[in-house]
N, C-alpha and C. Protein backbone atom coordinates (compact mmCIF):
# COMPACT_ATOMS: atom_id res chain seq x y z
N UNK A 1 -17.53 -17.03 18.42
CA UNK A 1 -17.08 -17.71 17.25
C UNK A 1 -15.99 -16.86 16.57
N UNK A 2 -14.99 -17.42 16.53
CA UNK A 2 -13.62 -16.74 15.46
C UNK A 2 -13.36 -17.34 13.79
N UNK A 3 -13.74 -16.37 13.04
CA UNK A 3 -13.44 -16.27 11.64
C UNK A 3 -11.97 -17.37 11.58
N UNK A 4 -12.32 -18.37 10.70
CA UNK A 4 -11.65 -18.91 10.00
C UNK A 4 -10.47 -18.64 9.42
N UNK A 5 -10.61 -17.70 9.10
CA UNK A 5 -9.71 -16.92 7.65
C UNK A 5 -10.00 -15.69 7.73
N UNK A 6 -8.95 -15.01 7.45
CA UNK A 6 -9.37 -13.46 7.03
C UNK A 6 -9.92 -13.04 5.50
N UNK A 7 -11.01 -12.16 6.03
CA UNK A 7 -11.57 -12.18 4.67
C UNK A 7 -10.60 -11.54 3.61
N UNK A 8 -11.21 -11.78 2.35
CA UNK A 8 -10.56 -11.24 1.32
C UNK A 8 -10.39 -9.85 1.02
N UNK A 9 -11.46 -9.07 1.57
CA UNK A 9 -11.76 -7.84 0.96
C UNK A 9 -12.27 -7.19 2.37
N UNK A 10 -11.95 -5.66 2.72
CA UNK A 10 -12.52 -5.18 3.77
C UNK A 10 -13.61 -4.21 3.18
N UNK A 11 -13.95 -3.52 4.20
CA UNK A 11 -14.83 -2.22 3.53
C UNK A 11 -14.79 -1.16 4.02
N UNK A 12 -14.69 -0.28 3.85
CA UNK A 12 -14.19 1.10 4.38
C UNK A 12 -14.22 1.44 6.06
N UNK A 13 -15.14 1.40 6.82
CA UNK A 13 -14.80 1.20 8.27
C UNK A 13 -13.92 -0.26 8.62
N UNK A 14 -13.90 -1.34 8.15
CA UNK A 14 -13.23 -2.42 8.53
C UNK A 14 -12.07 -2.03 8.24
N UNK A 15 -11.46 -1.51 6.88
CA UNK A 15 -10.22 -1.55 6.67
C UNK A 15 -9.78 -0.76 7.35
N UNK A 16 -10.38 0.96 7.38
CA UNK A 16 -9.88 2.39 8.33
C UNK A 16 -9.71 2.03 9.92
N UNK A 17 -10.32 1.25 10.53
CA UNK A 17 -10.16 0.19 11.85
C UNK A 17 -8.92 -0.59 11.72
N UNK A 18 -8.71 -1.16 10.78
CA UNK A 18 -7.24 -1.74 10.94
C UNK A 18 -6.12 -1.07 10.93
N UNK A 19 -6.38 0.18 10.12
CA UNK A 19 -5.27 1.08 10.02
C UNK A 19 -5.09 2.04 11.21
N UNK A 20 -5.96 2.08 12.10
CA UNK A 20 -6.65 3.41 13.07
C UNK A 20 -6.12 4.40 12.65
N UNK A 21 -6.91 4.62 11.30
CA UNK A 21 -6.98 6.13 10.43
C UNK A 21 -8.72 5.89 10.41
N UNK A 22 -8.75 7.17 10.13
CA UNK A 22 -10.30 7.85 9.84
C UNK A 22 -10.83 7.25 7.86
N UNK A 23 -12.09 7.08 8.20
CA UNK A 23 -12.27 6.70 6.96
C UNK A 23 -12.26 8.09 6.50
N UNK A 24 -12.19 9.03 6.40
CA UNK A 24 -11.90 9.90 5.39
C UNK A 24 -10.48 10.50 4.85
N UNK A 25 -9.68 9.80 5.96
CA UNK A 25 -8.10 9.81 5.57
C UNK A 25 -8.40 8.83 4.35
N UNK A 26 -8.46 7.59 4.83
CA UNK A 26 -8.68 6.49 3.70
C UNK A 26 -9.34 7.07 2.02
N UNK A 27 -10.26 8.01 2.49
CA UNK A 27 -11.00 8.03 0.78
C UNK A 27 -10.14 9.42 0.28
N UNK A 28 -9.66 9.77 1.24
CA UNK A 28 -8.59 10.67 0.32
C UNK A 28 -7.35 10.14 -0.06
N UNK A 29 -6.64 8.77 0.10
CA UNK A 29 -5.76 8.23 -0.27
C UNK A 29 -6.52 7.60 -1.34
N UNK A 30 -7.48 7.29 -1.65
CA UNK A 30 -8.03 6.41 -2.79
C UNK A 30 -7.95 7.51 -3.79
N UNK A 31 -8.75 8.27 -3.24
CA UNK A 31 -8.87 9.65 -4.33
C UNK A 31 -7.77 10.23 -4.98
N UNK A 32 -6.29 10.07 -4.18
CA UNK A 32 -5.14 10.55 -5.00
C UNK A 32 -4.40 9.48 -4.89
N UNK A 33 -5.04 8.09 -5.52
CA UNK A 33 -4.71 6.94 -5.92
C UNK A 33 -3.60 6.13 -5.52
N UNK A 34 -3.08 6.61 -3.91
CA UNK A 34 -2.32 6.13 -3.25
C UNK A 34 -3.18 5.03 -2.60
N UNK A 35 -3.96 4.06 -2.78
CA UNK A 35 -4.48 3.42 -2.16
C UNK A 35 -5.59 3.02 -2.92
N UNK A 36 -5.37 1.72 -3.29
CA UNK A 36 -6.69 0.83 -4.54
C UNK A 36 -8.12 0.30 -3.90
N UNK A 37 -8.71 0.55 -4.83
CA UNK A 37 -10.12 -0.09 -3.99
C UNK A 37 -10.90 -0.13 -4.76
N UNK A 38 -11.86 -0.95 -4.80
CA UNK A 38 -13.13 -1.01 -6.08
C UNK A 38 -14.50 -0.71 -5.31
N UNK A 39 -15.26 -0.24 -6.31
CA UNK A 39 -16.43 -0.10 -5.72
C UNK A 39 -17.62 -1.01 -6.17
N UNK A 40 -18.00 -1.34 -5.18
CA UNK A 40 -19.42 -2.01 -5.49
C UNK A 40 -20.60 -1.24 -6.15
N UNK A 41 -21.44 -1.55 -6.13
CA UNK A 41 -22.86 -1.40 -7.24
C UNK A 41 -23.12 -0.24 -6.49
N UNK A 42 -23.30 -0.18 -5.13
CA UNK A 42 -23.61 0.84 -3.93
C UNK A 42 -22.85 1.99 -4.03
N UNK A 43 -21.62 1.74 -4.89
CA UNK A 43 -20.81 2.84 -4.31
C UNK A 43 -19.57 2.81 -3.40
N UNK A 44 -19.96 1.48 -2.36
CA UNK A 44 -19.16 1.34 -1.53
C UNK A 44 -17.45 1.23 -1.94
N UNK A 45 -16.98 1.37 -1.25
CA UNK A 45 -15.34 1.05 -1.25
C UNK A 45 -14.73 -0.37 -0.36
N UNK A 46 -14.44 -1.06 -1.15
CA UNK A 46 -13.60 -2.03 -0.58
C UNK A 46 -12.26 -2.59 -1.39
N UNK A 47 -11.67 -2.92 -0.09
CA UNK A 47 -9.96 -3.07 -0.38
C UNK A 47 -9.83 -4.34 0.02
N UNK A 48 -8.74 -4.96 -1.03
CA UNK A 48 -7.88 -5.87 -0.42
C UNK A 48 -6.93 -5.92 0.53
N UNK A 49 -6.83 -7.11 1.62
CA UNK A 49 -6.06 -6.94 2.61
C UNK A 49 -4.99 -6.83 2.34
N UNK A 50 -4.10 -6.46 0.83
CA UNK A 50 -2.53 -6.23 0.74
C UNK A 50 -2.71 -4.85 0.87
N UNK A 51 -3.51 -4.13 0.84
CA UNK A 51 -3.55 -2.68 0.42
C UNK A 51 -3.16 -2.27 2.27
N UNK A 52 -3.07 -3.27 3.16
CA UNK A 52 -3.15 -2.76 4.75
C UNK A 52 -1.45 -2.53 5.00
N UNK A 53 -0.84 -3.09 3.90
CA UNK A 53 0.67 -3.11 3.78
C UNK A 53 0.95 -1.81 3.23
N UNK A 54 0.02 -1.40 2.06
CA UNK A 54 0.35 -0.33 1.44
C UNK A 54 0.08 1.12 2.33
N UNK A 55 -0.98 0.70 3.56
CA UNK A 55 -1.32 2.01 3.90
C UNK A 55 -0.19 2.04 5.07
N UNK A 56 0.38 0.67 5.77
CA UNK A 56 1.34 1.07 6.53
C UNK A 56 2.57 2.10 5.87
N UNK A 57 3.17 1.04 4.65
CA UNK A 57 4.35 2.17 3.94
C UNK A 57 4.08 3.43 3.43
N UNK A 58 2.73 4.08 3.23
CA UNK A 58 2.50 5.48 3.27
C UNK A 58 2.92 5.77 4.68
N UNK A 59 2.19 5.52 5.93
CA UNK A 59 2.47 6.24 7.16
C UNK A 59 3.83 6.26 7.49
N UNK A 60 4.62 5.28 7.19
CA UNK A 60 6.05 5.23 7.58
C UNK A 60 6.72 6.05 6.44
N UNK A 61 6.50 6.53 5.79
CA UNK A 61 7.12 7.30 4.49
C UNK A 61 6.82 8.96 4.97
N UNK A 62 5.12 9.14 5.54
CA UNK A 62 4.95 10.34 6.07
C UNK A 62 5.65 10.76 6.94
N UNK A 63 5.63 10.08 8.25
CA UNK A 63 6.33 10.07 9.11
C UNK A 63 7.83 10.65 9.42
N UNK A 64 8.72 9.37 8.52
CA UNK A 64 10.03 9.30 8.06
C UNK A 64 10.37 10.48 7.62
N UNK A 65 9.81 10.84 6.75
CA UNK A 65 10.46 11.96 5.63
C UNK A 65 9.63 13.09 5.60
N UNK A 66 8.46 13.12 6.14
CA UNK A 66 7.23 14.55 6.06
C UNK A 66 6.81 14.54 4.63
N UNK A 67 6.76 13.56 4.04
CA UNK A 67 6.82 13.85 2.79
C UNK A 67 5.27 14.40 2.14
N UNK A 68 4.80 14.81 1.41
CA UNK A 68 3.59 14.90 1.18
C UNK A 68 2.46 14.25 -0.25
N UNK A 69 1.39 14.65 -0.39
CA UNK A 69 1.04 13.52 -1.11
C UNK A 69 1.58 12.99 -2.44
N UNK A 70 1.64 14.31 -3.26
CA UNK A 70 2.48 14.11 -4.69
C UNK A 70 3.68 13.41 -4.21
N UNK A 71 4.34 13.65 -3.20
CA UNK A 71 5.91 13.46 -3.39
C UNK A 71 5.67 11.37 -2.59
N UNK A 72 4.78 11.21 -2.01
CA UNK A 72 4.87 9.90 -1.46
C UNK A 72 4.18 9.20 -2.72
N UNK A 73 3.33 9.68 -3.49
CA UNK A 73 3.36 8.58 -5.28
C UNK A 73 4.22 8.53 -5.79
N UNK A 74 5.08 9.10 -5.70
CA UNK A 74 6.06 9.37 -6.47
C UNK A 74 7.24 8.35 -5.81
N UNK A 75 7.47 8.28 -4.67
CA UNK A 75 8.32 7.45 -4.10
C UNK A 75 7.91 5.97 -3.89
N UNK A 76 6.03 5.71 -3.64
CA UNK A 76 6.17 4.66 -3.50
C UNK A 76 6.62 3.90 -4.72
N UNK A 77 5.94 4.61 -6.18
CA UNK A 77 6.11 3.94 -7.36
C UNK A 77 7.87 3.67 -7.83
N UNK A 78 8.52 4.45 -7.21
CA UNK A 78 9.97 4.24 -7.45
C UNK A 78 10.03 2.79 -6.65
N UNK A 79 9.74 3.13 -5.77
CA UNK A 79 10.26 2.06 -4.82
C UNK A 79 9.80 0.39 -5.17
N UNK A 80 8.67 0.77 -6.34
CA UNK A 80 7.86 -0.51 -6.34
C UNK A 80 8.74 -1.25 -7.68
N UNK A 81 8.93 0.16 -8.59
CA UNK A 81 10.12 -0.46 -10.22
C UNK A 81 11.70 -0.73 -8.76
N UNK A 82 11.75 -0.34 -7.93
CA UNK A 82 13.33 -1.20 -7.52
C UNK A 82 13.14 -2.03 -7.25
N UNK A 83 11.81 -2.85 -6.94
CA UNK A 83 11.40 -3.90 -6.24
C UNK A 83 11.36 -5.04 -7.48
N UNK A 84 10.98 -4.28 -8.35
CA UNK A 84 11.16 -5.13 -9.95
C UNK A 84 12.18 -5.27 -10.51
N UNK A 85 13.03 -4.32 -10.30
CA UNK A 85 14.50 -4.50 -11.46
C UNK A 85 15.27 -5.45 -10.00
N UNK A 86 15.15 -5.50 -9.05
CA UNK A 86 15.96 -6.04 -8.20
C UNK A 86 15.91 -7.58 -8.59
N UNK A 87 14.33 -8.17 -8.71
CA UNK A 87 13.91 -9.40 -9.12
C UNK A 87 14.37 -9.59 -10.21
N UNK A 88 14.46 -8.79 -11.50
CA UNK A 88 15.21 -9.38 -12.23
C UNK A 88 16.53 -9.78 -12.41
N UNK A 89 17.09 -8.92 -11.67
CA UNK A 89 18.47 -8.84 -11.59
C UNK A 89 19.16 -10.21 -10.49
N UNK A 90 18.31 -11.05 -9.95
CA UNK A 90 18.05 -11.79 -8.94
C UNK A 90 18.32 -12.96 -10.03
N UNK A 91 16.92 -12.87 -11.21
CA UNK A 91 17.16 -14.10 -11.90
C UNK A 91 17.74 -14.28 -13.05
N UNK A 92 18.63 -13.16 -13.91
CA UNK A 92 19.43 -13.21 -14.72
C UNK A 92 20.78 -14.01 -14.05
N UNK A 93 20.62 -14.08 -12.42
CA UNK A 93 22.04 -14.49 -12.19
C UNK A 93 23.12 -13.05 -10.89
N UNK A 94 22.43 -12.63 -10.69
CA UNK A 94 23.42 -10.66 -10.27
C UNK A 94 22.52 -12.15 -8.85
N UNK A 95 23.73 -12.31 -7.75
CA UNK A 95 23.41 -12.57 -6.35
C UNK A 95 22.84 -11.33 -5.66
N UNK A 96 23.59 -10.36 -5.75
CA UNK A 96 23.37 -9.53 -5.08
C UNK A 96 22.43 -8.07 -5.32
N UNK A 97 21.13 -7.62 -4.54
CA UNK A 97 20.82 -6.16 -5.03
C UNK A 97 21.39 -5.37 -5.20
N UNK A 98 21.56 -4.71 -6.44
CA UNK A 98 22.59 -3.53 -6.33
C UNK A 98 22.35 -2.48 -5.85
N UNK A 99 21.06 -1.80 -4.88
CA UNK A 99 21.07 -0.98 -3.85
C UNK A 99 22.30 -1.58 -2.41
N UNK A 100 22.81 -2.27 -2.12
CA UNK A 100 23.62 -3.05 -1.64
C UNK A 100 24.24 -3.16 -2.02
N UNK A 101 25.54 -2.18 -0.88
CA UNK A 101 26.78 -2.45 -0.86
C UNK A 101 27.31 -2.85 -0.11
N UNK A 102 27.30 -3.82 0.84
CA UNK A 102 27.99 -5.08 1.05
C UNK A 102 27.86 -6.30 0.72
């Protein structure tokens, strides 16, 4: 039998399986809040499946640049206000992102 839908929410081996990272990579990205998750009554940790986006652009940021943990909060959150001023700048009327120059 195949799931319908993907669930909403994983849980710490489900999500660390999608990422093929170790769940203790995972609870140390929660822990230095590069990576959201709520906990249940138990304790447990579970994430939303956008957060599987977020743990890819950490690895490609590590990767890319060696960067390390302070310095990849620091970039994703930049990266997330360009992602905002771009949208606005989208619907004031500006066609174009102005990280883009052509």
């Amino acid at each position: 039998m195949y799931p319908l839908a993907r669930p909403v929410r994983l849980d710490l081996d489900s999500f660390a399986r999608a990422c093929s990272a170790s769940p203790e990579l995972i609870r140390r990205f929660v822990g230095l809040g590069l990576l959201e998750a709520e906990r249940d009554a138990a304790g447990r940790l579970w994430f939303r499946t956008a957060e599987l986006a977020t743990f890819a652009r950490i690895q490609r940021l590590r990767s890319g640049f060696g960067l390390d943990y302070a310095a990849l909060d620091l970039v994703l959150h930049l990266l997330d206000r360009i992602a905002v001023l771009e949208a606005a700048s989208r619907r004031v009327g500006g066609d174009r992102p102005w990280t883009r120059t052509s």
